[in-house]
Protein backbone atom coordinates (compact mmCIF):
# COMPACT_ATOMS: atom_id res chain seq x y z
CA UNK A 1 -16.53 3.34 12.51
CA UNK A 2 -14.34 5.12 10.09
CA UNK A 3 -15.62 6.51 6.77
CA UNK A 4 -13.97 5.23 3.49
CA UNK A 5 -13.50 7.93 1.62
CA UNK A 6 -11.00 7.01 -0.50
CA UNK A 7 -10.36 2.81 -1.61
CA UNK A 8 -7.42 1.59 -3.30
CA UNK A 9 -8.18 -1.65 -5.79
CA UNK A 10 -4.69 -3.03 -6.97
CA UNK A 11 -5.29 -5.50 -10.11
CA UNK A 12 -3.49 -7.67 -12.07
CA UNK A 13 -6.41 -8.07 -14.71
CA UNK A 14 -6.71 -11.15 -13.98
CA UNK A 15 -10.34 -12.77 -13.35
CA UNK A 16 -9.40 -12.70 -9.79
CA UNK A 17 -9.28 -9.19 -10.36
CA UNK A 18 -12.52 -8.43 -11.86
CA UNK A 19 -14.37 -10.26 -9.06
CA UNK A 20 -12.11 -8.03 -6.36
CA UNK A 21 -13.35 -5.31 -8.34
CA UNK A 22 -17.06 -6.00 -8.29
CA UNK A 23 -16.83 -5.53 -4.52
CA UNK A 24 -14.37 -2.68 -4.97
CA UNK A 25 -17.03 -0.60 -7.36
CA UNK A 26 -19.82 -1.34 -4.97
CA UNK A 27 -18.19 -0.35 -1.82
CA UNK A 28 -16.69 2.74 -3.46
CA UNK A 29 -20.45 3.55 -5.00
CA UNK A 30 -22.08 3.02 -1.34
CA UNK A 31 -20.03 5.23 0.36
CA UNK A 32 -19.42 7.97 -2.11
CA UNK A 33 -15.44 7.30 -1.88
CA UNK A 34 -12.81 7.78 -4.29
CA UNK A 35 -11.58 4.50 -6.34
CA UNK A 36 -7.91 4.18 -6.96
CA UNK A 37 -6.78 1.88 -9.36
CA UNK A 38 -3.14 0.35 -8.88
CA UNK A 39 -1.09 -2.05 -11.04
CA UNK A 40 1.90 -2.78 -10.24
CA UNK A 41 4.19 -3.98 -13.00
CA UNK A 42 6.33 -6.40 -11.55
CA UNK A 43 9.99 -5.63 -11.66
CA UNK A 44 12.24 -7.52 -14.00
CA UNK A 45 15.05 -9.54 -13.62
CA UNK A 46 18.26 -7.12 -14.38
CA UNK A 47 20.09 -8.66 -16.76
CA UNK A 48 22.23 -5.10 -18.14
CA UNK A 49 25.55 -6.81 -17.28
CA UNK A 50 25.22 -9.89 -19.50
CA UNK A 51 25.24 -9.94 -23.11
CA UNK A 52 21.81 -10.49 -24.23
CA UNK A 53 21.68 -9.91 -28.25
CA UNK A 54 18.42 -8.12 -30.22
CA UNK A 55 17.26 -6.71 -26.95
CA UNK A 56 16.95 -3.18 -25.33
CA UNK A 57 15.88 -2.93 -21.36
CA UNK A 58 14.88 0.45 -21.69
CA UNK A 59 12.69 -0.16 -24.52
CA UNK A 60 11.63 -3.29 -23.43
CA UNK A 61 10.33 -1.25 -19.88
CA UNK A 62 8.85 0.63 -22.42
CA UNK A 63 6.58 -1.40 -23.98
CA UNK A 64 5.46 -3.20 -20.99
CA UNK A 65 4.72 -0.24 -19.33
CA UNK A 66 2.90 1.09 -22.57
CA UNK A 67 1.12 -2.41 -22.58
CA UNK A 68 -0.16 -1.68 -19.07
CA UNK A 69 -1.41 1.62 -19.36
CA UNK A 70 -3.60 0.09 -22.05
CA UNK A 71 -4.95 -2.83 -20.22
CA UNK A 72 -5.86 -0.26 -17.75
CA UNK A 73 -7.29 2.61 -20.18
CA UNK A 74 -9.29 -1.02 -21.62
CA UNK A 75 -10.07 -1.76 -17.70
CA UNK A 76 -11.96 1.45 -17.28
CA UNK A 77 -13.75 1.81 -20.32
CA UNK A 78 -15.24 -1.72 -19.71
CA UNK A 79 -15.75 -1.75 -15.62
CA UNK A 80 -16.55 2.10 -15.10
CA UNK A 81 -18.80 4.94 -15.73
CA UNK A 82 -19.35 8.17 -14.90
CA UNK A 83 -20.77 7.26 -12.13
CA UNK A 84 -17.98 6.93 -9.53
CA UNK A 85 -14.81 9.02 -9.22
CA UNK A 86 -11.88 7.25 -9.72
CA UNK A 87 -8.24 7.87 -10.44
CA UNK A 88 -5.66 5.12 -12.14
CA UNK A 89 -1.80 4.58 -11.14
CA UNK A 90 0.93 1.92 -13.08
CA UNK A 91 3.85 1.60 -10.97
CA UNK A 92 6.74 -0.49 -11.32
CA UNK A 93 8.23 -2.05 -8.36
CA UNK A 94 7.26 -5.17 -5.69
CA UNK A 95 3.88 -5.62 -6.08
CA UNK A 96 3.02 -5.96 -1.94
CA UNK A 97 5.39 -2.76 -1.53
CA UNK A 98 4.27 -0.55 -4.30
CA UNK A 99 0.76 -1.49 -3.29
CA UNK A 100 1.22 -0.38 0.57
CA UNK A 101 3.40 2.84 -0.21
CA UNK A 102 0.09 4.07 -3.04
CA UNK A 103 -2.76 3.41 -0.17
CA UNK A 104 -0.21 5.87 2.61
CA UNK A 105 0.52 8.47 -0.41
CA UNK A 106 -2.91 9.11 -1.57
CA UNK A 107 -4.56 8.13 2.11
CA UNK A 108 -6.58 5.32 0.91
CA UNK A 109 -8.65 4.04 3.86
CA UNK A 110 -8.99 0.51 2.52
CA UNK A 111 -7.28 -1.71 0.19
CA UNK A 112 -9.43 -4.47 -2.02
CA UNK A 113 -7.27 -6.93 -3.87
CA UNK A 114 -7.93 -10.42 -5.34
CA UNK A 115 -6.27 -13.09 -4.23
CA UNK A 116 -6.08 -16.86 -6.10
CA UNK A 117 -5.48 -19.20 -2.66
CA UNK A 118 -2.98 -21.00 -4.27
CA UNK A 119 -2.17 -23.37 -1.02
CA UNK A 120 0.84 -26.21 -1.05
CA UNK A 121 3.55 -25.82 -3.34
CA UNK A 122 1.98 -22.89 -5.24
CA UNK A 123 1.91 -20.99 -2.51
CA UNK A 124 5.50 -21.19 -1.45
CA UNK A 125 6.70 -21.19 -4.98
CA UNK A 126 4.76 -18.06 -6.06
CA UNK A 127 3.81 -16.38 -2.59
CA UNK A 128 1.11 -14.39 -2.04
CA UNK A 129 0.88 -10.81 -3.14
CA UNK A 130 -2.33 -10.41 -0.78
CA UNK A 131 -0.69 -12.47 2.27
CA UNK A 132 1.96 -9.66 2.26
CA UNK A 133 -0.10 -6.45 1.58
CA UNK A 134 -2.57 -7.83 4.78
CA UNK A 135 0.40 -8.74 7.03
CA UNK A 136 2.12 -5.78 6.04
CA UNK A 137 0.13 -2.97 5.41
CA UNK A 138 -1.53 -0.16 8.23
CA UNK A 139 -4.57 0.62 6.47
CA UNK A 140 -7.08 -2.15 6.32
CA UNK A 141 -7.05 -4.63 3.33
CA UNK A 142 -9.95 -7.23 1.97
CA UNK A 143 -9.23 -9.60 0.19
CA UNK A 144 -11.33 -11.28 -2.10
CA UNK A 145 -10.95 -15.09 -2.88
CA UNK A 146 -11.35 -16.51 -6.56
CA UNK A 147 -14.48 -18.75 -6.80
CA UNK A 148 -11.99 -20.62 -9.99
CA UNK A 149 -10.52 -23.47 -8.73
């Protein structure tokens, strides 16, 4: 069996997400492997050629992305130490996509993500982030399932 040397966690911060995590942390801490943490922020609708008053896209992208890179500076200071080596990434784009194309750049060996089993209607209204990254991606994904219902 292959070593994991290097794991990719992709979060959303949502609650999901911190129970993903918990396995994420361990897994990375039992096999001495490097973390990566992804968020993806999802991209917006493009709305340059209407006439949208009070509003400017690029700052807009701006302070979302800001907003992110402090969830994520927040993230770590909570949920890691010095314990484990980790590195952080906030990338705009399709969240399944952006998620796959990280893991081949930096030649993660798994991907952990969170996922909320939304089933019915959700699901086909909303998708599934996770359902594409595992149907999708060549480097091995777990998924971990809320326990909120």
């Amino acid at each position: 069996m292959k070593n994991f040397n290097t794991i990719l966690f992709a979060t959303d911060f949502s609650e999901c997400s911190d129970q993903a995590f918990q396995y994420a942390h361990m897994l990375a801490k039992k096999c001495e492997a490097k973390l990566l943490l992804v968020h993806v922020i999802n991209e917006p609708v493009d709305l340059r050629g209407f006439y949208v008053p009070h509003i400017s896209f690029d700052k807009l992208e701006e302070e979302i992305e800001e907003g992110a890179k402090k969830m994520m500076e927040k993230f770590c200071r909570t949920h890691l130490g010095e314990d484990i080596r980790y590195e952080t990434f906030i990338v705009p784009g399709i969240p399944y996509d952006e998620i796959i194309k990280k893991g081949q750049e930096q030649s993660a060996d798994l991907i952990i993500l969170g996922t909320h089993g939304r089933t019915g209607l959700d699901h086909v209204l909303f998708g599934s982030t996770a359902e594409k990254v595992v149907r999708k991606s060549p480097i091995p994904v777990m998924t971990v399932t809320s326990s909120e219902k």
